[in-house]
C-alpha atoms as a PDB file:
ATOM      1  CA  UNK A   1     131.181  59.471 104.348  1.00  0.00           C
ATOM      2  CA  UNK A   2     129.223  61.456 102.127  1.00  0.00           C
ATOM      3  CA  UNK A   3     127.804  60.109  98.829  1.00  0.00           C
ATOM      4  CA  UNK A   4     129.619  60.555  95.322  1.00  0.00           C
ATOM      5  CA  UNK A   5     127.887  62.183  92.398  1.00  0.00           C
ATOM      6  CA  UNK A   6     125.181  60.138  90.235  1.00  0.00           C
ATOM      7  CA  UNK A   7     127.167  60.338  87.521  1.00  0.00           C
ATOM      8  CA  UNK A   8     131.078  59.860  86.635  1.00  0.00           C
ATOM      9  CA  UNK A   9     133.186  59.913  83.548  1.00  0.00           C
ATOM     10  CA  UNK A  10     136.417  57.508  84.151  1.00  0.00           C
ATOM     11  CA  UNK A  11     138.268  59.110  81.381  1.00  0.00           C
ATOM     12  CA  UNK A  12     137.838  62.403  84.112  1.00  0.00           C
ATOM     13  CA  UNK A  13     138.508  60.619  87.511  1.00  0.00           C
ATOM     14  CA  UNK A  14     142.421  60.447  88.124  1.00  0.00           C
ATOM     15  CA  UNK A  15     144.472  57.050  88.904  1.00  0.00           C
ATOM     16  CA  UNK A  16     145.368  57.398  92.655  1.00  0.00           C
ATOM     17  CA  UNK A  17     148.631  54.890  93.317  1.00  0.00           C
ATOM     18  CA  UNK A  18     147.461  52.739  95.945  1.00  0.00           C
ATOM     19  CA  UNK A  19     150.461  51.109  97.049  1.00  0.00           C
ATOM     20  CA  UNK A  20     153.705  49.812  94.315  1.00  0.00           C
ATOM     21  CA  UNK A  21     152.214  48.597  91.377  1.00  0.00           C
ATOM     22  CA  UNK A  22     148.715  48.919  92.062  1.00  0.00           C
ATOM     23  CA  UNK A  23     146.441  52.231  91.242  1.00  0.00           C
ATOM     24  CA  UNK A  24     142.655  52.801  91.416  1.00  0.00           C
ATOM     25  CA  UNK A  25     140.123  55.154  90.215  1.00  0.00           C
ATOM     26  CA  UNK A  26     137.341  55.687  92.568  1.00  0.00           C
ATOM     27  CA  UNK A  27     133.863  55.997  90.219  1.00  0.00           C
ATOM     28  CA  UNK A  28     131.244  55.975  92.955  1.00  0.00           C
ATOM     29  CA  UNK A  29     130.105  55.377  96.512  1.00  0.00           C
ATOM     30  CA  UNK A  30     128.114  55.877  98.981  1.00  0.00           C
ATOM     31  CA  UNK A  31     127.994  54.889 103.038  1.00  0.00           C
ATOM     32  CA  UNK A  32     127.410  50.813 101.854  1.00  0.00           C
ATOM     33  CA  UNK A  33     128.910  50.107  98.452  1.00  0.00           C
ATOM     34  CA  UNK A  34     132.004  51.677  96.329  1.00  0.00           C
ATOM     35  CA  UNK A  35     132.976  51.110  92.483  1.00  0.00           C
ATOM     36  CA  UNK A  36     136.333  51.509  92.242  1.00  0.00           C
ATOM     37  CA  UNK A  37     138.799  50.374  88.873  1.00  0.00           C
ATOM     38  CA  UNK A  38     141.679  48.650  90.088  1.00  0.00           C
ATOM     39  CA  UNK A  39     144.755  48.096  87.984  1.00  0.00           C
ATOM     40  CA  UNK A  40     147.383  45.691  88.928  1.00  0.00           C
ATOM     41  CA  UNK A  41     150.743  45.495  87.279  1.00  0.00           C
ATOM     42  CA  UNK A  42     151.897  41.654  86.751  1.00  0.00           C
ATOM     43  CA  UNK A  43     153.214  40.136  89.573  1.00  0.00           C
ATOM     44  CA  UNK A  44     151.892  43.078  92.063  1.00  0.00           C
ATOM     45  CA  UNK A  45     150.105  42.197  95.199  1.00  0.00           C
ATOM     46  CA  UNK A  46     147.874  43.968  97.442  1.00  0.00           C
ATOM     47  CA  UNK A  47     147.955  44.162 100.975  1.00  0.00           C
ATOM     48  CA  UNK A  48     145.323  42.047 103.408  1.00  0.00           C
ATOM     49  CA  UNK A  49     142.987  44.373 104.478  1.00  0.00           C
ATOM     50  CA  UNK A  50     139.271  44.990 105.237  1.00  0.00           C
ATOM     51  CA  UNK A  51     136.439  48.378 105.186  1.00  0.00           C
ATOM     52  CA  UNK A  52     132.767  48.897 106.063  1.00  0.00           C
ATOM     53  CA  UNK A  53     131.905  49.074 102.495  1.00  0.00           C
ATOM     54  CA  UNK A  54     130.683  46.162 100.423  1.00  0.00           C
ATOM     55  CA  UNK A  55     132.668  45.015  97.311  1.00  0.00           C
ATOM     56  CA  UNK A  56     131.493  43.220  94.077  1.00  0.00           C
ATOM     57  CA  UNK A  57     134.373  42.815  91.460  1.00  0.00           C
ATOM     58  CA  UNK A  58     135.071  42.013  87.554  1.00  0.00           C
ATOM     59  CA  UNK A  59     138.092  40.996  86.858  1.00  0.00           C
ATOM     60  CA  UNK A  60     138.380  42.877  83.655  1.00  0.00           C
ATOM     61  CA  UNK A  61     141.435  40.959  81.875  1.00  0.00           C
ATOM     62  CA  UNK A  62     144.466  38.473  83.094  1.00  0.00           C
ATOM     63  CA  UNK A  63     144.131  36.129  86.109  1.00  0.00           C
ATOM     64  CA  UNK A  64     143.376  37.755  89.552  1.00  0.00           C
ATOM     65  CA  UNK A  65     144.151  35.618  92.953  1.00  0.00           C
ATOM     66  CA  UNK A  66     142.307  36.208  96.074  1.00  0.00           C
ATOM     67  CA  UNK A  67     141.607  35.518  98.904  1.00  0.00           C
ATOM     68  CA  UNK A  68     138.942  35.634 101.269  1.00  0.00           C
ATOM     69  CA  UNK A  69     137.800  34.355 104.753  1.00  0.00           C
ATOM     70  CA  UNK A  70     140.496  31.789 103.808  1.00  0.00           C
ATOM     71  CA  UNK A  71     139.734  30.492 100.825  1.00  0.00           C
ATOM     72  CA  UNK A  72     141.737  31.414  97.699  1.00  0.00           C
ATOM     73  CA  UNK A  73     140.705  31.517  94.252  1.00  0.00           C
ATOM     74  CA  UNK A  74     142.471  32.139  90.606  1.00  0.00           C
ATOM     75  CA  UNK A  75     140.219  34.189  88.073  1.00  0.00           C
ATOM     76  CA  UNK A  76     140.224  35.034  84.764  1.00  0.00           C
ATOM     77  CA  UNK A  77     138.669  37.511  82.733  1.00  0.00           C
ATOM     78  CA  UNK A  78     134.769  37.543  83.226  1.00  0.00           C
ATOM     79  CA  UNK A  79     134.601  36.129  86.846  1.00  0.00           C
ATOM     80  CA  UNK A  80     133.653  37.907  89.603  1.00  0.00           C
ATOM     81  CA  UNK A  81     134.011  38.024  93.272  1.00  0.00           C
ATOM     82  CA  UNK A  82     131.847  40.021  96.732  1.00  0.00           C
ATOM     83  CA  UNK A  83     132.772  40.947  99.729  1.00  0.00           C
ATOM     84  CA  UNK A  84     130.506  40.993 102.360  1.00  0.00           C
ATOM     85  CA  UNK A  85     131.730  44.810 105.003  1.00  0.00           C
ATOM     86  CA  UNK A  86     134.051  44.232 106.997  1.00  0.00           C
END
C-alpha cells in the first residue's frame, strides 16, 4: 500500500458507504497506521473484522460499543480505543 499525502482537507475527501448505515472518510495512511472518520447512524452496527493496520479511535459524539479480543466496552464522547494489526 502506498502512503497518502501529508496533508488532507476532510471537507475535500468524499464519504465512502461502508456497509448500511455506516460511511467513512479515509484522511491518511500509510503501510502501519490509517485515520479514517467513521460515522455511524443510531442503532447501526459494523461487521467483526480485522487488517494489518493499527487503529487508535475518538469517539467524537454519542456512545460507541466495541468489542475487542473479547472484551466489550460502551463509550461516550471523549474516550478512546487501539487496536493492535491484525
Amino acid at each position: 500500500m502506498k502512503t497518502s499525502k501529508n496533508f488532507m482537507q476532510t471537507s475535500a475527501t468524499e464519504w465512502e458507504v461502508v456497509e448500511p448505515g455506516i460511511k467513512r472518510k479515509i484522511l491518511g495512511y500509510d503501510e502501519s497506521l490509517m485515520l479514517v472518520q467513521v460515522f455511524f447512524q443510531k442503532g447501526s452496527i459494523g461487521v467483526e473484522h480485522q487488517h494489518h493496520h493499527s487503529q487508535s479511535t475518538l469517539v467524537g459524539a454519542g456512545v460507541f460499543e466495541i468489542t475487542i479480543d473479547g472484551v466489550t466496552q460502551k463509550l461516550v464522547k471523549g474516550d478512546s480505543f487501539y487496536v493492535p494489526p491484525n
